[in-house]
C-alpha atoms as a PDB file:
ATOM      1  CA  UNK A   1       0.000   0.000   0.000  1.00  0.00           C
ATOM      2  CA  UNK A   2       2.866   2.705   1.035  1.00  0.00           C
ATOM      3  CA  UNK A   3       4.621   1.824  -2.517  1.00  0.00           C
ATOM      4  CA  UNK A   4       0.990   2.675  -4.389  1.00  0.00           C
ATOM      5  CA  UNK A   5       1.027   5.763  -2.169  1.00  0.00           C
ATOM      6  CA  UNK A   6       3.786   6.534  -3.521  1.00  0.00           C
ATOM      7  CA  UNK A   7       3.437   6.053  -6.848  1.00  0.00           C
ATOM      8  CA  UNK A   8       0.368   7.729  -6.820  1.00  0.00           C
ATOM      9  CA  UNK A   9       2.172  10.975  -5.381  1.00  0.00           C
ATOM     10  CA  UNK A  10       5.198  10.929  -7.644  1.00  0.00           C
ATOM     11  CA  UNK A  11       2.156  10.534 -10.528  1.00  0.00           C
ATOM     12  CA  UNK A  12       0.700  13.896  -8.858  1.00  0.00           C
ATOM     13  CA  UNK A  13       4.193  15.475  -8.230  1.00  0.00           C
ATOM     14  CA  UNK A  14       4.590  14.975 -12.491  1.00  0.00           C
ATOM     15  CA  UNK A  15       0.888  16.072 -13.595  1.00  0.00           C
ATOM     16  CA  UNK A  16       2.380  19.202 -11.207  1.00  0.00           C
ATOM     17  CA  UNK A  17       4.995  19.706 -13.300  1.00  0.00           C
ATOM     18  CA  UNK A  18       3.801  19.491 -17.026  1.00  0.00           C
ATOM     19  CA  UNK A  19       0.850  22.057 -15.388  1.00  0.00           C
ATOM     20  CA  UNK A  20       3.460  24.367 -14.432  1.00  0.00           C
ATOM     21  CA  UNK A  21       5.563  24.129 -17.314  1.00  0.00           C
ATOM     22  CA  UNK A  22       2.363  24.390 -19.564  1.00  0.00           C
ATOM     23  CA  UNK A  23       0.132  27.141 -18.108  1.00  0.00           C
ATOM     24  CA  UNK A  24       2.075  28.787 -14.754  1.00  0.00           C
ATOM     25  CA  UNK A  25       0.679  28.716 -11.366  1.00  0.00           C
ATOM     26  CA  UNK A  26      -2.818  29.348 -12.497  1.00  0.00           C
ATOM     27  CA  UNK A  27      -2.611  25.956 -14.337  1.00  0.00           C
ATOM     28  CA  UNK A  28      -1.871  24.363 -11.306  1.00  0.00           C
ATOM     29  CA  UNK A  29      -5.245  23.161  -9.519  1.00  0.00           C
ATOM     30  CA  UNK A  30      -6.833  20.459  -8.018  1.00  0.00           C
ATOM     31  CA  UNK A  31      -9.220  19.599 -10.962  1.00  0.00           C
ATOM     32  CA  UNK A  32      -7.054  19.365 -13.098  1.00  0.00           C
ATOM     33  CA  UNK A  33      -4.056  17.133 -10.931  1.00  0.00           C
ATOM     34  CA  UNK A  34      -6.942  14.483 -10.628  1.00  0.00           C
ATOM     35  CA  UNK A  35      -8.015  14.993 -14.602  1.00  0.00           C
ATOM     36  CA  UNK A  36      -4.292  14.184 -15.465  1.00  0.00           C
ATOM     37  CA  UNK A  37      -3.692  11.676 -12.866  1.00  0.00           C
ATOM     38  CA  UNK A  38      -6.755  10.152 -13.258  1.00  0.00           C
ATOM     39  CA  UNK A  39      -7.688  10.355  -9.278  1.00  0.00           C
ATOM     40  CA  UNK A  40     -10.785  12.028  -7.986  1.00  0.00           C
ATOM     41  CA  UNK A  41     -10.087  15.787  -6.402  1.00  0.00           C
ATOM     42  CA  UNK A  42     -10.991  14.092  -3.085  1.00  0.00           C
ATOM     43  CA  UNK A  43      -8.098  11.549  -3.536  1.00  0.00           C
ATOM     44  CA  UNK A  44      -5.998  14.741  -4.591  1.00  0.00           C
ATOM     45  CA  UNK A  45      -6.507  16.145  -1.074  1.00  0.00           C
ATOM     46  CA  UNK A  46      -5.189  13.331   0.833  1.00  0.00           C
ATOM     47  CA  UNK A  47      -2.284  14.237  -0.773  1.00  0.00           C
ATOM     48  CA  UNK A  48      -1.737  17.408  -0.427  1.00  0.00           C
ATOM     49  CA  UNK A  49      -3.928  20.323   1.450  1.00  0.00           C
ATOM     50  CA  UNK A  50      -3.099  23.285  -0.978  1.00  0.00           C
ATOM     51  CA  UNK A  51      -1.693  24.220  -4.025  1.00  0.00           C
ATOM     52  CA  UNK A  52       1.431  25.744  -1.871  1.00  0.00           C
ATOM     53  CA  UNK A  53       1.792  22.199  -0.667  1.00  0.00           C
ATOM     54  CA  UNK A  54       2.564  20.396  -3.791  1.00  0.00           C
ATOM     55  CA  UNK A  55       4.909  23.486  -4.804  1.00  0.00           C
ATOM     56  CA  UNK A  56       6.651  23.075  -1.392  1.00  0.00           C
ATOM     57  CA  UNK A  57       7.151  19.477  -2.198  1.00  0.00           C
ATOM     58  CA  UNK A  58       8.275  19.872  -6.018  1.00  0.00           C
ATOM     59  CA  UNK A  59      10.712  22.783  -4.908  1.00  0.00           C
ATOM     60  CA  UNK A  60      11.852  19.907  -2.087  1.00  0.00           C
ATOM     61  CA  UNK A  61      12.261  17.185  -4.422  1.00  0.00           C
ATOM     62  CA  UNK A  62      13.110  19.275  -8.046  1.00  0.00           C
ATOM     63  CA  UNK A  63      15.419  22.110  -7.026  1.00  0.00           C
ATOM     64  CA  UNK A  64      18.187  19.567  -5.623  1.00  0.00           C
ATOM     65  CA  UNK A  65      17.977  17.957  -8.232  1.00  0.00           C
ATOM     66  CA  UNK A  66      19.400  20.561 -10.845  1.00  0.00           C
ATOM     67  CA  UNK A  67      21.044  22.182  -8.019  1.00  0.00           C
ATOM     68  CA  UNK A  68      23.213  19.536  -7.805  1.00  0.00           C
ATOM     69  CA  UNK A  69      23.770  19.422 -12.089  1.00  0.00           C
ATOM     70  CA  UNK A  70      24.820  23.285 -11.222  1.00  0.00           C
ATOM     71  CA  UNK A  71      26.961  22.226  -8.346  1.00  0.00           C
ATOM     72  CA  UNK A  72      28.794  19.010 -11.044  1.00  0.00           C
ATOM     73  CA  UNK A  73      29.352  21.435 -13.719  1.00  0.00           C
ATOM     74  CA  UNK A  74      31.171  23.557 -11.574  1.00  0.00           C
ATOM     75  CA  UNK A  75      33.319  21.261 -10.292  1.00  0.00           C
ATOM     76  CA  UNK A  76      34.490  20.066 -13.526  1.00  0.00           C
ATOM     77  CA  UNK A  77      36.497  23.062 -14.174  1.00  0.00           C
ATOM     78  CA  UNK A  78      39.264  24.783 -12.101  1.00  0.00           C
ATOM     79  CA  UNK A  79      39.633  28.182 -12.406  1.00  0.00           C
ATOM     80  CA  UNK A  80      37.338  30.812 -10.484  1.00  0.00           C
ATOM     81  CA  UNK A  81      35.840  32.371 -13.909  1.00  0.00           C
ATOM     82  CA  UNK A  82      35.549  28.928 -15.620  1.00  0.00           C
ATOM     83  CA  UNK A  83      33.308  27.773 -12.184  1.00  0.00           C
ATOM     84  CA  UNK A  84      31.555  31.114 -12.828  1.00  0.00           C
ATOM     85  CA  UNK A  85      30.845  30.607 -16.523  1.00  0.00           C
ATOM     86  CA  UNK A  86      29.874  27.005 -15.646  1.00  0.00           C
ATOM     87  CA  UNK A  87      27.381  27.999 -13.258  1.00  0.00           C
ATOM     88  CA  UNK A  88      25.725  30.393 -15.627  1.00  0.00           C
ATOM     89  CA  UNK A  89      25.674  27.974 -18.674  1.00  0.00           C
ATOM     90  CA  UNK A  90      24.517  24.836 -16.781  1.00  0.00           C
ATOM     91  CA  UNK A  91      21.019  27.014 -15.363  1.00  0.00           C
ATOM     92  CA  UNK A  92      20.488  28.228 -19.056  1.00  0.00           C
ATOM     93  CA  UNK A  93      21.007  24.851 -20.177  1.00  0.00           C
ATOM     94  CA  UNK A  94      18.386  23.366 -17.837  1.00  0.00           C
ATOM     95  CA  UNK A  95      15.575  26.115 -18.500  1.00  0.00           C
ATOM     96  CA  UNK A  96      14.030  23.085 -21.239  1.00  0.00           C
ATOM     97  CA  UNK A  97      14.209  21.004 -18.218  1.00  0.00           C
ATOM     98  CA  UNK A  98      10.334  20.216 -17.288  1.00  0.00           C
ATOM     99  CA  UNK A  99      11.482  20.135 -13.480  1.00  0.00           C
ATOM    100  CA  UNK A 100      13.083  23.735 -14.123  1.00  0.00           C
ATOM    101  CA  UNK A 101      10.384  25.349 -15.824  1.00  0.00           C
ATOM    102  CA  UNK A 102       8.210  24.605 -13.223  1.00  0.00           C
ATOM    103  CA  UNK A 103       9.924  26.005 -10.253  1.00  0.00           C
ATOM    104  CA  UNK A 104      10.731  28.865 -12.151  1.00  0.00           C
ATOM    105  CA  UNK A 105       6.887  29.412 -13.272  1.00  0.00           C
ATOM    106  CA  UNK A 106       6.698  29.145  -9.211  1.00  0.00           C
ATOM    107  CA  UNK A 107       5.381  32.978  -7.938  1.00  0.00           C
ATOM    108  CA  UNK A 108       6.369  33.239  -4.761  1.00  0.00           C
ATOM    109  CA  UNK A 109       3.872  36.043  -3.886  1.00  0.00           C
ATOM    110  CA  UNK A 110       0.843  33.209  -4.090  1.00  0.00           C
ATOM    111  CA  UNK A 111       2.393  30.768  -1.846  1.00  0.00           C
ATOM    112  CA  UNK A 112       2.097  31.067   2.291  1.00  0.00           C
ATOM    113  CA  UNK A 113       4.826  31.790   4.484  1.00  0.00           C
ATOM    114  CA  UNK A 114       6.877  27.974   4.596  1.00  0.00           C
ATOM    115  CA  UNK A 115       6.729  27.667   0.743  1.00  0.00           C
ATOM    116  CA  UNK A 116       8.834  30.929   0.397  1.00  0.00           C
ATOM    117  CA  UNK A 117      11.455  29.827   2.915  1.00  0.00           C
ATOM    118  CA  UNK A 118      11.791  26.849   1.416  1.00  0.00           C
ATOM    119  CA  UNK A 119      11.967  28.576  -2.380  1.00  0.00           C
ATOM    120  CA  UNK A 120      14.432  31.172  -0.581  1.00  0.00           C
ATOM    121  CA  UNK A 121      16.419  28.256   1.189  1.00  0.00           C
ATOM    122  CA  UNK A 122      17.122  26.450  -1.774  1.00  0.00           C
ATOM    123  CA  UNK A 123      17.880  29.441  -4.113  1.00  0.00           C
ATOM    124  CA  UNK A 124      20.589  30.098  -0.627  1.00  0.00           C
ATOM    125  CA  UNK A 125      22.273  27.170  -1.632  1.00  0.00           C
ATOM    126  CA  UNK A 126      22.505  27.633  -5.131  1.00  0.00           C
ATOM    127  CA  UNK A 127      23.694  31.516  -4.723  1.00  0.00           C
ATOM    128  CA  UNK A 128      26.560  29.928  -1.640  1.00  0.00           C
ATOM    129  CA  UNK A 129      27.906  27.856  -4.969  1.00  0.00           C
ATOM    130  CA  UNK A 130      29.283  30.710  -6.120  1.00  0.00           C
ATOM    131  CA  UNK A 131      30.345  33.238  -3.608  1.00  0.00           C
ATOM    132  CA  UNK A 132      33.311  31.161  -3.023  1.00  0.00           C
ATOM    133  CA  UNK A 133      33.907  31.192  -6.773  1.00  0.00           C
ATOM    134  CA  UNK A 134      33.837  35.204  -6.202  1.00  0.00           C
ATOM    135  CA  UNK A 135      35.958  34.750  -3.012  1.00  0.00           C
ATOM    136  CA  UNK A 136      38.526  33.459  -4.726  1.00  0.00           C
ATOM    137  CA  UNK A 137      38.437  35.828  -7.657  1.00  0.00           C
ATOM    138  CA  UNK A 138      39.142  38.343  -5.033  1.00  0.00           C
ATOM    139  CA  UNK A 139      35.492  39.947  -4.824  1.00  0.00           C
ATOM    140  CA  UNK A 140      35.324  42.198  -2.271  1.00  0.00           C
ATOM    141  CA  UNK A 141      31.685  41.665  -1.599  1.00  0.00           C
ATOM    142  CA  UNK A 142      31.184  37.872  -3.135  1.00  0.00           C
ATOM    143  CA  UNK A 143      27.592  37.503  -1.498  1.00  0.00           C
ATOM    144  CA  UNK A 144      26.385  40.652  -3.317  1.00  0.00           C
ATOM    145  CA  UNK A 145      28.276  39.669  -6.293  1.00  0.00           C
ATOM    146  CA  UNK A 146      26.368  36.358  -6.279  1.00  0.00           C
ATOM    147  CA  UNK A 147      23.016  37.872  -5.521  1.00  0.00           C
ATOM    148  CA  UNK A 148      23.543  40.273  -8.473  1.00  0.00           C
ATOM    149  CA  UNK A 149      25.003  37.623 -10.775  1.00  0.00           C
ATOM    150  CA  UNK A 150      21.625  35.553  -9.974  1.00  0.00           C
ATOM    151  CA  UNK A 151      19.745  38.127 -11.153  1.00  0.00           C
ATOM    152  CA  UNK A 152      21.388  38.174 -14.386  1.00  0.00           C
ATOM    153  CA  UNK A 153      20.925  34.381 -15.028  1.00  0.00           C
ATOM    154  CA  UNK A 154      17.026  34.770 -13.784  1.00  0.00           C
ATOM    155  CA  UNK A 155      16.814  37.890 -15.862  1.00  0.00           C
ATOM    156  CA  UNK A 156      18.352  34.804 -18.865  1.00  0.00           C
ATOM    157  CA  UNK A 157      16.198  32.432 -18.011  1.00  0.00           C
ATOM    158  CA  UNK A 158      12.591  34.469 -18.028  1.00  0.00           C
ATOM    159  CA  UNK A 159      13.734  35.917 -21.733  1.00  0.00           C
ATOM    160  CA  UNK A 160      14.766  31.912 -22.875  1.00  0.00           C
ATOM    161  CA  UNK A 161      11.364  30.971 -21.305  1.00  0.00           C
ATOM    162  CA  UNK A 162       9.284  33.791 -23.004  1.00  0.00           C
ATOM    163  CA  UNK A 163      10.654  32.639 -26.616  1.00  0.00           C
ATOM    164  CA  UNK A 164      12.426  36.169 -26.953  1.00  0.00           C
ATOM    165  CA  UNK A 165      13.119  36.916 -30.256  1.00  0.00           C
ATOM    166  CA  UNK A 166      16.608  35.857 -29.251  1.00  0.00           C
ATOM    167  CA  UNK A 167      17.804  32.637 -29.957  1.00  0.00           C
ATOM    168  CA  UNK A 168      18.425  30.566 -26.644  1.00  0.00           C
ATOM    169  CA  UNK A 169      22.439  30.871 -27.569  1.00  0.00           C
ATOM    170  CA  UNK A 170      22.353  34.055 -27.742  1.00  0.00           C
ATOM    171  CA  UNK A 171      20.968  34.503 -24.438  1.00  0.00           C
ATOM    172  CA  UNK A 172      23.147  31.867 -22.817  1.00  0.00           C
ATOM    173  CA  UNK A 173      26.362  33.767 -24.792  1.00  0.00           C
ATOM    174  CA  UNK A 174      25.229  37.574 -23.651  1.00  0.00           C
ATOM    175  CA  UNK A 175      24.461  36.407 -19.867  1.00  0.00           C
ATOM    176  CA  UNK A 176      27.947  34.675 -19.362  1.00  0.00           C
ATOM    177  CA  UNK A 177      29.693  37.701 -21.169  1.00  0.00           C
ATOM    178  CA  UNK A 178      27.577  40.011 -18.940  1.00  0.00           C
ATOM    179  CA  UNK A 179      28.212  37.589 -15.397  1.00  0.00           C
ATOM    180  CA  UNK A 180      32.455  37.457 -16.791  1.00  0.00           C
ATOM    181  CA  UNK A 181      33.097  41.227 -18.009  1.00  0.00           C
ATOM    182  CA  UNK A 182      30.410  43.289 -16.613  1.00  0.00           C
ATOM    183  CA  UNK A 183      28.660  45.617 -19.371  1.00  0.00           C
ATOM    184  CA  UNK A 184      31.722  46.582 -21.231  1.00  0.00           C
ATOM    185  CA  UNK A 185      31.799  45.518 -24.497  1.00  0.00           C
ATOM    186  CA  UNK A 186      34.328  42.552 -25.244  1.00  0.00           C
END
């Protein structure tokens, strides 16, 4: 019975994600988890009490996940800018990634109190990958650094995801220029 339970959830936790991926967080509701799972809404709800719950759990079970891609590309190079470069690429290279697209279609503003500090936990652990990538290139602030570098791969990711008239490349080539040498033109 606990392995059907299981199944069952992990069958949820995927409807979750092509919803996400597919339509954002309004896509994401109970109707239609049981219409693509099969399961009755009621059966849905002994699952899971809200919408922020299943988030909570694919941010729990997802973000590690390509957290830990991140974390391998990085530590397949040496050299402070080549772990910085790596970082950037290997996000941009996992926005096709179902389990990516639907965190990042994830608002935080619609989801209760423990969902964001779980969101804002994990994204902690991705942004501590690189500080010490900026430590050792001699940053003097390497948290701000990081937090500001984030926001030019998130900035990457939302144009790859809305189909910019940019080709993905393009994106993926201007962000790591832009993380590497700043706004002057190289």
């Amino acid at each position: 019975m606990a392995e059907h339970r299981t199944m069952q959830r992990g069958a949820l936790l995927d409807a979750a994600r092509s919803l996400l991926s597919e339509g954002g967080t309004e896509a994401l509701t109970f109707p239609a988890l049981a219409e693509r799972t099969g399961l009755a809404r009621s059966s849905v709800y002994e699952y899971f009490r809200s919408r922020a719950a299943v988030v909570e759990e694919l941010c729990a079970v997802d973000f590690p996940v390509w957290a830990a891609e991140v974390e391998a590309a990085m530590q397949r190079v040496d050299p402070p800018e080549e772990k910085i470069e790596a970082y950037v690429r290997r996000q941009l290279a996992l926005v096709g990634d179902r389990r990516h697209r639907a965190v990042v279609a994830i608002s935080a503003g619609e989801l209760d109190a423990g969902a964001r500090e779980k969101i804002r936990a994990a994204h902690g652990g991705l942004i501590a990958m690189i500080v010490e990538a900026l430590a050792n290139l001699g940053h003097e602030q390497p948290r701000l650094a990081a937090m500001l570098l984030q926001g030019v791969v998130d900035a990457a990711v939302r144009r790859i995801e809305l189909g910019a008239a940019e080709d993905p490349n393009e994106i993926t080539e201007a962000a790591v220029a832009m993380v590497l040498h700043g706004v002057a033109h190289t």
